[in-house]
Protein backbone atom coordinates (compact mmCIF):
# COMPACT_ATOMS: atom_id res chain seq x y z
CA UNK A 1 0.00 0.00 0.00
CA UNK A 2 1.08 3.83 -0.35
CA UNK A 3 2.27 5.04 2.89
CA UNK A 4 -0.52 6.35 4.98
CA UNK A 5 -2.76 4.17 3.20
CA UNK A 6 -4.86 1.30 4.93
CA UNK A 7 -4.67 -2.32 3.99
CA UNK A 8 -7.47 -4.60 4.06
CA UNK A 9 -7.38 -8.32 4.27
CA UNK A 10 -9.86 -11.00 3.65
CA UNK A 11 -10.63 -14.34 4.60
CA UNK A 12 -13.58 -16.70 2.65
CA UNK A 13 -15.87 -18.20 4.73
CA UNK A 14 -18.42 -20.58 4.45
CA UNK A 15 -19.86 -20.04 7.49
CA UNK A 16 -20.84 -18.15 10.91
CA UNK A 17 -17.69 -19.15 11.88
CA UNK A 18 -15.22 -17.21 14.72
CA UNK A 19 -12.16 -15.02 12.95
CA UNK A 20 -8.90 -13.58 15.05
CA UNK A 21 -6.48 -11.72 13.34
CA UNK A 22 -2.92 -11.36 13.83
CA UNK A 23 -0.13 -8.71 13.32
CA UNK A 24 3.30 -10.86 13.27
CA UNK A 25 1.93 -13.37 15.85
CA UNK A 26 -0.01 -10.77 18.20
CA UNK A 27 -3.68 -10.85 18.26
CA UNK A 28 -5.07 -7.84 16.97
CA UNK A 29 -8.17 -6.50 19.26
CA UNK A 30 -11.36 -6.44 18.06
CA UNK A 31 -9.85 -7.74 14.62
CA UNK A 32 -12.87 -10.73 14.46
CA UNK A 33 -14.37 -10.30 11.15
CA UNK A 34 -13.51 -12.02 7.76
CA UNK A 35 -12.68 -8.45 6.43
CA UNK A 36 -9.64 -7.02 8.46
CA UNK A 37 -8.45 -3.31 7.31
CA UNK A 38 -5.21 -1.71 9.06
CA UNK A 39 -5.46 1.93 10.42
CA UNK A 40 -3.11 4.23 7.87
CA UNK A 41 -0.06 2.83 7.49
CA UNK A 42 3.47 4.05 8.71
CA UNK A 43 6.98 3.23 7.57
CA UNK A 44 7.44 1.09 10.50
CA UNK A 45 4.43 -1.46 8.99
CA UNK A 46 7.07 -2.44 5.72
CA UNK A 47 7.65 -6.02 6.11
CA UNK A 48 4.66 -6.75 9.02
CA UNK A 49 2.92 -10.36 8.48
CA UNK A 50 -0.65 -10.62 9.24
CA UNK A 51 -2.81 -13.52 9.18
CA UNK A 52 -6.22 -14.99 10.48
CA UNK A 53 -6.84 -18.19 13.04
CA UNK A 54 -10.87 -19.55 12.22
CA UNK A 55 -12.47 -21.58 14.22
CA UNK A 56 -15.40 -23.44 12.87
CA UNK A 57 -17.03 -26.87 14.71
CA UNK A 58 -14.36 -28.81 12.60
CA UNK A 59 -11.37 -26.90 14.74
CA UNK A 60 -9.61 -24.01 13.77
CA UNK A 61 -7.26 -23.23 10.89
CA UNK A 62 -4.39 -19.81 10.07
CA UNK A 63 -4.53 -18.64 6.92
CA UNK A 64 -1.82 -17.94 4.12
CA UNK A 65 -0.07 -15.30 5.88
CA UNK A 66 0.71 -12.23 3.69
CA UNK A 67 3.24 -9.65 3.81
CA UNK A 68 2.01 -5.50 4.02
CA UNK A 69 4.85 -3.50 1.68
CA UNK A 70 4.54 0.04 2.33
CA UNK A 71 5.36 2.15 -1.13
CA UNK A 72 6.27 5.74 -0.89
């Protein structure tokens, strides 16, 4: 994203299932929807890995985990 842009991520569900996201490996709070969008990003953010953890009645499963680039 441009710097002092926001990033959103996405996870597909197929159900009313529970979603926590993650900022390299810290839960983000009140990050539990399947659409996740960063506040504006700062310099500091280059390289940061986010991902989600779902839980559905089968157990729970991360997602791909993705890299934010910040471009100025």
């Amino acid at each position: 994203v441009l710097l002092g842009s926001s990033a959103t991520f996405r996870v597909g569900l197929t159900g009313p299932w529970k979603v926590q996201w993650y900022r390299n490996g810290e839960r983000i709070p009140g990050a539990n929807n399947a659409v996740y969008t960063t506040p504006p990003s700062t310099q500091g953010d280059d390289g940061a890995l986010f991902y989600a953890i779902v839980q559905s009645p089968q157990g729970m499963q991360k997602s791909d985990e993705v890299m934010l680039s910040i471009f100025t």
